[in-house]
PDB file of N, CA and C in Angstrom:
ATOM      1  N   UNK A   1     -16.921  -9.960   2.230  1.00  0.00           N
ATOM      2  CA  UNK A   1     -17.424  -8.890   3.049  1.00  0.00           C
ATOM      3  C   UNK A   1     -18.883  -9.190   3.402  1.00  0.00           C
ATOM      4  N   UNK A   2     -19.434  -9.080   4.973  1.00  0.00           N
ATOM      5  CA  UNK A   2     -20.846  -8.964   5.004  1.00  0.00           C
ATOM      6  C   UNK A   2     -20.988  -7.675   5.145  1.00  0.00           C
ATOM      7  N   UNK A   3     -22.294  -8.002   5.755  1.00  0.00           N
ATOM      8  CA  UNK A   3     -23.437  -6.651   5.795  1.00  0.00           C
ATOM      9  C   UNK A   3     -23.635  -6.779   7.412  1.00  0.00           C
ATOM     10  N   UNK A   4     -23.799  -5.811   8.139  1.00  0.00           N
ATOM     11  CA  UNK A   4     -24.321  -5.426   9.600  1.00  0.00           C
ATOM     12  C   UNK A   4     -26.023  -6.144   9.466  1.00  0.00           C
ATOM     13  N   UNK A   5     -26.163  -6.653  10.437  1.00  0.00           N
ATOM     14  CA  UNK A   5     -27.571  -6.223  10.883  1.00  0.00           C
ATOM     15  C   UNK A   5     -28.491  -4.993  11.043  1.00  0.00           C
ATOM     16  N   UNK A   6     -27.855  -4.049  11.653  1.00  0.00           N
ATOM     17  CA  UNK A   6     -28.515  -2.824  12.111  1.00  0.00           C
ATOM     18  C   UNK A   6     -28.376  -1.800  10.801  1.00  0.00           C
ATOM     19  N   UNK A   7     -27.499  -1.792  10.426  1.00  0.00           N
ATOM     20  CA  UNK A   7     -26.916  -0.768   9.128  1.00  0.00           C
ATOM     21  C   UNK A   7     -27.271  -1.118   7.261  1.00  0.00           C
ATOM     22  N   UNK A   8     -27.028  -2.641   7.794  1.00  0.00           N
ATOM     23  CA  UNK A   8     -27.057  -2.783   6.004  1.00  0.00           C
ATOM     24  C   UNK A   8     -25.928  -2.459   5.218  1.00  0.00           C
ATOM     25  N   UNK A   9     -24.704  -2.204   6.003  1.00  0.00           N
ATOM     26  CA  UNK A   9     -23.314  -1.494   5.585  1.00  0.00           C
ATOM     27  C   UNK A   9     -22.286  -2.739   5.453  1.00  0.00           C
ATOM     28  N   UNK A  10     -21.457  -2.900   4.236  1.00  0.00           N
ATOM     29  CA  UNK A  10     -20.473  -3.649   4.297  1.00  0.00           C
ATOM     30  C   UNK A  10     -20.038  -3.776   5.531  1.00  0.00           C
ATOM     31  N   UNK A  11     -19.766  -5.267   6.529  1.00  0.00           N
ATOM     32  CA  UNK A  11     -18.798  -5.380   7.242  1.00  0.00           C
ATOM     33  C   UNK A  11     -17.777  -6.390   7.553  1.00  0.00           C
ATOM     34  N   UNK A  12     -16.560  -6.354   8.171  1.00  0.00           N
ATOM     35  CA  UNK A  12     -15.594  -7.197   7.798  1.00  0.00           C
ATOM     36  C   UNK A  12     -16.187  -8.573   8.885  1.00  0.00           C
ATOM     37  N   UNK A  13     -15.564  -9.475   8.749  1.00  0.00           N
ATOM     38  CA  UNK A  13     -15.938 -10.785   9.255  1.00  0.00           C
ATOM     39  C   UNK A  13     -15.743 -10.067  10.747  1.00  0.00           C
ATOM     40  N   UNK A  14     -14.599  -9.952  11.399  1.00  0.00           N
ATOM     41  CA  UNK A  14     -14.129  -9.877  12.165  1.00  0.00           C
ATOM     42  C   UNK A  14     -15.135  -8.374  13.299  1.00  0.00           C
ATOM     43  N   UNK A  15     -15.790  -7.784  12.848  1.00  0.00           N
ATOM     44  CA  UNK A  15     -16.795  -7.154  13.558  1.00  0.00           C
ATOM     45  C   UNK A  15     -17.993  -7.629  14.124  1.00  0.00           C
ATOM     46  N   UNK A  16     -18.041  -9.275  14.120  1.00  0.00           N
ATOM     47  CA  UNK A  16     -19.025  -9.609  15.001  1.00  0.00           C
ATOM     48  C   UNK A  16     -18.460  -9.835  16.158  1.00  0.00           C
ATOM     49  N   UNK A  17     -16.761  -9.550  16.631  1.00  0.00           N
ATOM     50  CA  UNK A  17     -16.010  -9.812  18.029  1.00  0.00           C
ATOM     51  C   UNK A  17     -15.821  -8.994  18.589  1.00  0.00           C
ATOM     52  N   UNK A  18     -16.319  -7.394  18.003  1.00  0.00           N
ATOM     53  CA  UNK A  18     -15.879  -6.422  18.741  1.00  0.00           C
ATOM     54  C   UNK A  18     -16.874  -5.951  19.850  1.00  0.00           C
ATOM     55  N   UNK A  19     -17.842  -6.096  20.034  1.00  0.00           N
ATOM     56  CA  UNK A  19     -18.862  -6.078  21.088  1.00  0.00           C
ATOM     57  C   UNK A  19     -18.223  -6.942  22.116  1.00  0.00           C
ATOM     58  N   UNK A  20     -17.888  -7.970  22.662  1.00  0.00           N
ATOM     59  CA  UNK A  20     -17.874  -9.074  23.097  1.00  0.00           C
ATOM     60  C   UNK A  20     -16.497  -8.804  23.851  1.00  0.00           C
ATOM     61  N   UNK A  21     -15.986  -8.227  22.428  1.00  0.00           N
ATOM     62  CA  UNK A  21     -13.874  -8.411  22.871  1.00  0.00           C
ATOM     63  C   UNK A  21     -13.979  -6.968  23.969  1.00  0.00           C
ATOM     64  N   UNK A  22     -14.761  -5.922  23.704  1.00  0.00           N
ATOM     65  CA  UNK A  22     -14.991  -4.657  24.221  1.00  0.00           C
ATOM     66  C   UNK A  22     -15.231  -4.938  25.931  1.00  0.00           C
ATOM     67  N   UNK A  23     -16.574  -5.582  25.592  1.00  0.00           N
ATOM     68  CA  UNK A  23     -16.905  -5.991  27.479  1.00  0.00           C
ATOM     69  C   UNK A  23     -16.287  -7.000  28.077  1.00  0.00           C
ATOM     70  N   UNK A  24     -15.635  -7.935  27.269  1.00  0.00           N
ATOM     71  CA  UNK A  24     -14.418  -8.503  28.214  1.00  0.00           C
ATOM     72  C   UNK A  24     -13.545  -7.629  28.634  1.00  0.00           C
ATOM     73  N   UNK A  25     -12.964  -6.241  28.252  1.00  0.00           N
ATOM     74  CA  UNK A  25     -11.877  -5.398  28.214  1.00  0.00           C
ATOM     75  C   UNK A  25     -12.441  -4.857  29.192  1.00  0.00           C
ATOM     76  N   UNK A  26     -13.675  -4.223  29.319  1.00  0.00           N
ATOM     77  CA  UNK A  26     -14.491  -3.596  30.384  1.00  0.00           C
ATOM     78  C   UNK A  26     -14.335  -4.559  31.722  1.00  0.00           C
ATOM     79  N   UNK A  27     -14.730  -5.667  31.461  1.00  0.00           N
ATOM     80  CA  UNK A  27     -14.650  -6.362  32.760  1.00  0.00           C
ATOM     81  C   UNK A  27     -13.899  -6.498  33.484  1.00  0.00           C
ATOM     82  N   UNK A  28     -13.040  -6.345  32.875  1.00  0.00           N
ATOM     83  CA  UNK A  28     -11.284  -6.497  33.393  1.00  0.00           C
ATOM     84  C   UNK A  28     -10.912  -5.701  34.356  1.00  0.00           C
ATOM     85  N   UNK A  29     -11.297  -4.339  33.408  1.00  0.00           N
ATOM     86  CA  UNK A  29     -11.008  -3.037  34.441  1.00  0.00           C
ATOM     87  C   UNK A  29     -12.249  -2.339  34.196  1.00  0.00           C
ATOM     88  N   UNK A  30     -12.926  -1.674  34.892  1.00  0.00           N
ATOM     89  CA  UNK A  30     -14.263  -0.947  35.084  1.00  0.00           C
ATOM     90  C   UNK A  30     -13.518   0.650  33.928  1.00  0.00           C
ATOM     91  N   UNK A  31     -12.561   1.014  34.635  1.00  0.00           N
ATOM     92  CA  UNK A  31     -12.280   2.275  34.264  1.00  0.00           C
ATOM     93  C   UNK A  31     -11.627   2.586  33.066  1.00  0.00           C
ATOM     94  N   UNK A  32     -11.698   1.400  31.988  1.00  0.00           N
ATOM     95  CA  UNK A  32     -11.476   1.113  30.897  1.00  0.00           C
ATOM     96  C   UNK A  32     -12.465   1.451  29.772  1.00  0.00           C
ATOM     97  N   UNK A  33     -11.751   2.651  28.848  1.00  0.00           N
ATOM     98  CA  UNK A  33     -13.162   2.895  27.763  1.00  0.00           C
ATOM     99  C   UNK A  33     -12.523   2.498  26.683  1.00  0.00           C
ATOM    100  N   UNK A  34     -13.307   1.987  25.715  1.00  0.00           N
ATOM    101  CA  UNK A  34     -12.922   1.916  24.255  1.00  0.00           C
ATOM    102  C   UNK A  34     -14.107   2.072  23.050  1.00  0.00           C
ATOM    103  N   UNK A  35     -13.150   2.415  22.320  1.00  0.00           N
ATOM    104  CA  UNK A  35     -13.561   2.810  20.673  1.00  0.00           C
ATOM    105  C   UNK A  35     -13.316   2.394  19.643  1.00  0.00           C
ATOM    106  N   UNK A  36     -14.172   1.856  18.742  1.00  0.00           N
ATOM    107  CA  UNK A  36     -14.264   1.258  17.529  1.00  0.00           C
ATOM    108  C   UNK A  36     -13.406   2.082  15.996  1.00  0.00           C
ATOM    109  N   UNK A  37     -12.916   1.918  15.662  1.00  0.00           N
ATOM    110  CA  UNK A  37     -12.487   2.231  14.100  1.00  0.00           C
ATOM    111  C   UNK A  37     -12.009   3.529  13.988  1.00  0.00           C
ATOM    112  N   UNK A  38     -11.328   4.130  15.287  1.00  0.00           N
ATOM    113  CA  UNK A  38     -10.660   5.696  14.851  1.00  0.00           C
ATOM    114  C   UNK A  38      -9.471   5.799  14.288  1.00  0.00           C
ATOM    115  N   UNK A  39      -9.679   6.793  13.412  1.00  0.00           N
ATOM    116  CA  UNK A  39      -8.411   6.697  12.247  1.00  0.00           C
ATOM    117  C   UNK A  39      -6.939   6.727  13.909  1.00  0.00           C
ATOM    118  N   UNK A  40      -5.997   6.523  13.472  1.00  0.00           N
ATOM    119  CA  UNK A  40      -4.876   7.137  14.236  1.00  0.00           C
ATOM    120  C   UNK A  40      -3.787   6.998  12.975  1.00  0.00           C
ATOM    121  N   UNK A  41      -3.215   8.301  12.507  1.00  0.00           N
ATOM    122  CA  UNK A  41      -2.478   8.353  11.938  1.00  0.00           C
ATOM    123  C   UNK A  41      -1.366   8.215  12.472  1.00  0.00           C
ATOM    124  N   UNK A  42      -0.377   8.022  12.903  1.00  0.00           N
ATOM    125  CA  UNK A  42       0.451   7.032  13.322  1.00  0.00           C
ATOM    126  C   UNK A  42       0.945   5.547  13.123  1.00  0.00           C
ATOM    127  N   UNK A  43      -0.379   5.390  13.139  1.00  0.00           N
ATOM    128  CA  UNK A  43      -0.377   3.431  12.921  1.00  0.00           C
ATOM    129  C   UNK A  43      -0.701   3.327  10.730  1.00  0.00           C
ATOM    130  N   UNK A  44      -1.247   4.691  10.388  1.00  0.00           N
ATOM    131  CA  UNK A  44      -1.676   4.675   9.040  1.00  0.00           C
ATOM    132  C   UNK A  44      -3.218   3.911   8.859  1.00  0.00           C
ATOM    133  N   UNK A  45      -3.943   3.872   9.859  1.00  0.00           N
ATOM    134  CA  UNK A  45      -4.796   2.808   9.334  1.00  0.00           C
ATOM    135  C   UNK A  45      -6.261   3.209  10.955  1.00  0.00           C
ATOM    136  N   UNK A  46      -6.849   2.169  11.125  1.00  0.00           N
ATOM    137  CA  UNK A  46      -8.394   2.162  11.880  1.00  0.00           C
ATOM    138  C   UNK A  46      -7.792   1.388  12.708  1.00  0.00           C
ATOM    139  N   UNK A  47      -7.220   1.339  13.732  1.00  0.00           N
ATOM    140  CA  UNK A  47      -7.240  -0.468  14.508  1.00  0.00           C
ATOM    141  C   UNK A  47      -8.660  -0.668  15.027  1.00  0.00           C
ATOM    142  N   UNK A  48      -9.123  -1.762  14.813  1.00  0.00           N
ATOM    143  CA  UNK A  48     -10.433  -2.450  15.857  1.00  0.00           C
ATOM    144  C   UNK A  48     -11.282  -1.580  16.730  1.00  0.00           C
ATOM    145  N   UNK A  49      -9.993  -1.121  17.667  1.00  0.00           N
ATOM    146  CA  UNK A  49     -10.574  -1.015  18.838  1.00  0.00           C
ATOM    147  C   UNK A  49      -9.436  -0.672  19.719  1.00  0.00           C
ATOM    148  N   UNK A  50      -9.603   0.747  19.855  1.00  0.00           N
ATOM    149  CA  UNK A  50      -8.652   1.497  20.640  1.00  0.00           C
ATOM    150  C   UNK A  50      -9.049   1.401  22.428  1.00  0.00           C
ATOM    151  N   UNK A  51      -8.353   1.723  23.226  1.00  0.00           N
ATOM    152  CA  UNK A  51      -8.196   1.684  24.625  1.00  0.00           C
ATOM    153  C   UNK A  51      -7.690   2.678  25.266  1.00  0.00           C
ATOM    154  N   UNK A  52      -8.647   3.055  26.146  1.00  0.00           N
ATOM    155  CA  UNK A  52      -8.332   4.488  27.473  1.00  0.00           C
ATOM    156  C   UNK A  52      -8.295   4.287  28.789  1.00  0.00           C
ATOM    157  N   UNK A  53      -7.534   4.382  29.311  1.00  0.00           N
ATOM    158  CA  UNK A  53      -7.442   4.255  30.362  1.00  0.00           C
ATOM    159  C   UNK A  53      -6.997   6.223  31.578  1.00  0.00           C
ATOM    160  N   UNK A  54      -7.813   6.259  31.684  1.00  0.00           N
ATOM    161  CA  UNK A  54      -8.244   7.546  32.494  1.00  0.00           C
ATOM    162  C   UNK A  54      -7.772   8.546  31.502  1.00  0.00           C
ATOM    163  N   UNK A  55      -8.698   8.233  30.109  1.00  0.00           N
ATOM    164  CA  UNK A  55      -8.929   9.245  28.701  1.00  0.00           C
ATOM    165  C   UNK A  55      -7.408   9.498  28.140  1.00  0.00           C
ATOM    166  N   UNK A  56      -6.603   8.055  28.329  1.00  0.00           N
ATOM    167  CA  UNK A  56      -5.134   8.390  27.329  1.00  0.00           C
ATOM    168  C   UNK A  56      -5.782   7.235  27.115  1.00  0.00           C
ATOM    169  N   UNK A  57      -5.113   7.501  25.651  1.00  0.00           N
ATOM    170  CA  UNK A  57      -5.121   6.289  25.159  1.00  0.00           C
ATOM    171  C   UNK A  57      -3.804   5.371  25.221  1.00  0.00           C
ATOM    172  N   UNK A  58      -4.098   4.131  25.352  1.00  0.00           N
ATOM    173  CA  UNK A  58      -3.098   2.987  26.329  1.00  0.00           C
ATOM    174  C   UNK A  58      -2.841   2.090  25.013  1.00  0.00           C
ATOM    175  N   UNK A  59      -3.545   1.794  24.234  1.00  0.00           N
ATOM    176  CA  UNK A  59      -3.321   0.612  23.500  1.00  0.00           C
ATOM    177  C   UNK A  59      -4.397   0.414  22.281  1.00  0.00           C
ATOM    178  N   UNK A  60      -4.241  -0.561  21.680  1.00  0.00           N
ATOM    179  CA  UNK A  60      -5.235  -0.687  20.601  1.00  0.00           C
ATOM    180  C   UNK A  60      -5.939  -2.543  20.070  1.00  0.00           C
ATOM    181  N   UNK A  61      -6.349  -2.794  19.921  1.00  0.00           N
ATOM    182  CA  UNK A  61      -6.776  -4.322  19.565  1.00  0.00           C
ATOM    183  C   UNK A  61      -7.029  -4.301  17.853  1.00  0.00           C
ATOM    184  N   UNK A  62      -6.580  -5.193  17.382  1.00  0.00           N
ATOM    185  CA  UNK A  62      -6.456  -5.404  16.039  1.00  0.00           C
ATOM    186  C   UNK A  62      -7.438  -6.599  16.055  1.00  0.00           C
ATOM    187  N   UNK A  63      -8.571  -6.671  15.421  1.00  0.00           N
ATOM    188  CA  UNK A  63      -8.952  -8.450  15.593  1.00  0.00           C
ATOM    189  C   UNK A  63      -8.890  -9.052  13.841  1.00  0.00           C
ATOM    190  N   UNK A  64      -9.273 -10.696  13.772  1.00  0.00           N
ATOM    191  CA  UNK A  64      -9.034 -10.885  13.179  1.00  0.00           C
ATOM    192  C   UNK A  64     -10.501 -11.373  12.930  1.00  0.00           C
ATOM    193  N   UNK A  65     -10.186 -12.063  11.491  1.00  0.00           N
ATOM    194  CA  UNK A  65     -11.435 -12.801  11.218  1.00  0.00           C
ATOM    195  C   UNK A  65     -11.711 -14.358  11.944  1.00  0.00           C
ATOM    196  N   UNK A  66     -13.110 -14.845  12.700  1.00  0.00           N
ATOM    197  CA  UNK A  66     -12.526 -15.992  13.058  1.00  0.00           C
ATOM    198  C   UNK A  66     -12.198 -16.994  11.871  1.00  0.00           C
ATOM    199  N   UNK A  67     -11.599 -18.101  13.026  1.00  0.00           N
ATOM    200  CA  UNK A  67     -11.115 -19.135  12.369  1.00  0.00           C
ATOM    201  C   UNK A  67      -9.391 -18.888  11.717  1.00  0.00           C
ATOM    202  N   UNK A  68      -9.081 -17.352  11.560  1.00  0.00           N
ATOM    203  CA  UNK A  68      -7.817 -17.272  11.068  1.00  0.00           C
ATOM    204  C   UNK A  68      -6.901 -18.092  11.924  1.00  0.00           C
ATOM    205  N   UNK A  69      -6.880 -17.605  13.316  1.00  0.00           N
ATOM    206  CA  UNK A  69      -6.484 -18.156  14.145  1.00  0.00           C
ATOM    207  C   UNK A  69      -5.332 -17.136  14.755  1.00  0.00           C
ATOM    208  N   UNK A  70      -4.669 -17.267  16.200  1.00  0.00           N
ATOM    209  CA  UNK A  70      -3.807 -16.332  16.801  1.00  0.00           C
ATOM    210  C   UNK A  70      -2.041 -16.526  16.621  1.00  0.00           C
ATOM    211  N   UNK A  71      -1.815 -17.136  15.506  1.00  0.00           N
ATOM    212  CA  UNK A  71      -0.490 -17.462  15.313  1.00  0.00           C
ATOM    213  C   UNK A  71       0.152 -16.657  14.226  1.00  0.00           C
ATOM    214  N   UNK A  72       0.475 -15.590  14.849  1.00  0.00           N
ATOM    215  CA  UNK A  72       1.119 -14.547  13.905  1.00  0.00           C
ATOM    216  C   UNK A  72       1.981 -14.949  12.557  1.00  0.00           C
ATOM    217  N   UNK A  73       2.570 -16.105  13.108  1.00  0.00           N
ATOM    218  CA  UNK A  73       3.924 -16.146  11.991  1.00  0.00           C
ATOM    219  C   UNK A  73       2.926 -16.875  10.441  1.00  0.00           C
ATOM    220  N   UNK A  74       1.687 -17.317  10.877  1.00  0.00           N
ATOM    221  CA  UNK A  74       1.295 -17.879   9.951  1.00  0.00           C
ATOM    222  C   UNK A  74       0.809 -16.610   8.824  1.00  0.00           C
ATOM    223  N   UNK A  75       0.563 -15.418   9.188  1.00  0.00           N
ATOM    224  CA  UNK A  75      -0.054 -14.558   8.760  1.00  0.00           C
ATOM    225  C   UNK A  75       0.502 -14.208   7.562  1.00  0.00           C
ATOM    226  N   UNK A  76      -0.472 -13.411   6.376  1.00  0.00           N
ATOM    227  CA  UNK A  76       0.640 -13.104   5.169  1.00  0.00           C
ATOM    228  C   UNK A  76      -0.156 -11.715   4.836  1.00  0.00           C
ATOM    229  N   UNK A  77       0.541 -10.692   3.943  1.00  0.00           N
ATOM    230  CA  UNK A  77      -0.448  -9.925   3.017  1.00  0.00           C
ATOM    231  C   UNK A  77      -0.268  -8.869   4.508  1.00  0.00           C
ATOM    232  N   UNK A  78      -2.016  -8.347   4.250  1.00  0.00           N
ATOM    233  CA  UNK A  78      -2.516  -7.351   4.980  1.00  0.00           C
ATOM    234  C   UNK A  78      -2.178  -7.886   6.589  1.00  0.00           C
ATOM    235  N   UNK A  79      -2.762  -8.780   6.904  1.00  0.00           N
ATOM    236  CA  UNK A  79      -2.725  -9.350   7.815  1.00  0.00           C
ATOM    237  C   UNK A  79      -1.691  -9.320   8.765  1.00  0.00           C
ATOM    238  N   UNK A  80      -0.265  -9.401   8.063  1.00  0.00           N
ATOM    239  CA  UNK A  80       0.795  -9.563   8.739  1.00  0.00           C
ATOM    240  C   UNK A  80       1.529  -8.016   8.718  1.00  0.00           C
ATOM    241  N   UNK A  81       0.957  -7.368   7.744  1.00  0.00           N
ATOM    242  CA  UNK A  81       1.589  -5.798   8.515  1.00  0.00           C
ATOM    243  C   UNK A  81       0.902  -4.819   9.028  1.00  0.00           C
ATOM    244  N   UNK A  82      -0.762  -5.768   9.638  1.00  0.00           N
ATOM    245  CA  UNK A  82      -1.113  -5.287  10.713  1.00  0.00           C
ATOM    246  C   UNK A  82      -0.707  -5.487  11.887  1.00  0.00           C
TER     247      UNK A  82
END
């Protein structure tokens, strides 16, 4: 686990992509908002980074840590029943 810059707060590897992964999502579509770490009970858990598209929510982004890499089947544990 690190630490934030700004906070000093435990954070997971994978939160130095969510800035980045956010305004690529923005770029895409202008009228695209998203949000960091809201519970949704449904899913049981925080995903990443949720997605609105004219204030519904459309979808969600799970990221990973880098270097894991994007090949699902390799995944085990937590990982894979995210």
């Amino acid at each position: 686990m690190r630490t934030t810059f700004a906070s000093r707060q435990p954070a997971q590897p994978e939160d130095q992509l969510k800035g980045p992964v956010q305004a690529l999502i923005r770029a895409v579509r202008s009228k695209v908002h998203t949000k960091t770490e809201v519970h949704v009970d449904e899913l049981g858990g925080r995903p990443d980074i949720g997605v609105e598209l004219d204030s519904v929510l459309c979808g969600h982004v799970e990221l990973k840590a880098p270097g894991l890499g994007a090949q699902t089947r390799r995944f085990k544990g937590r990982d894979k029943t995210q």
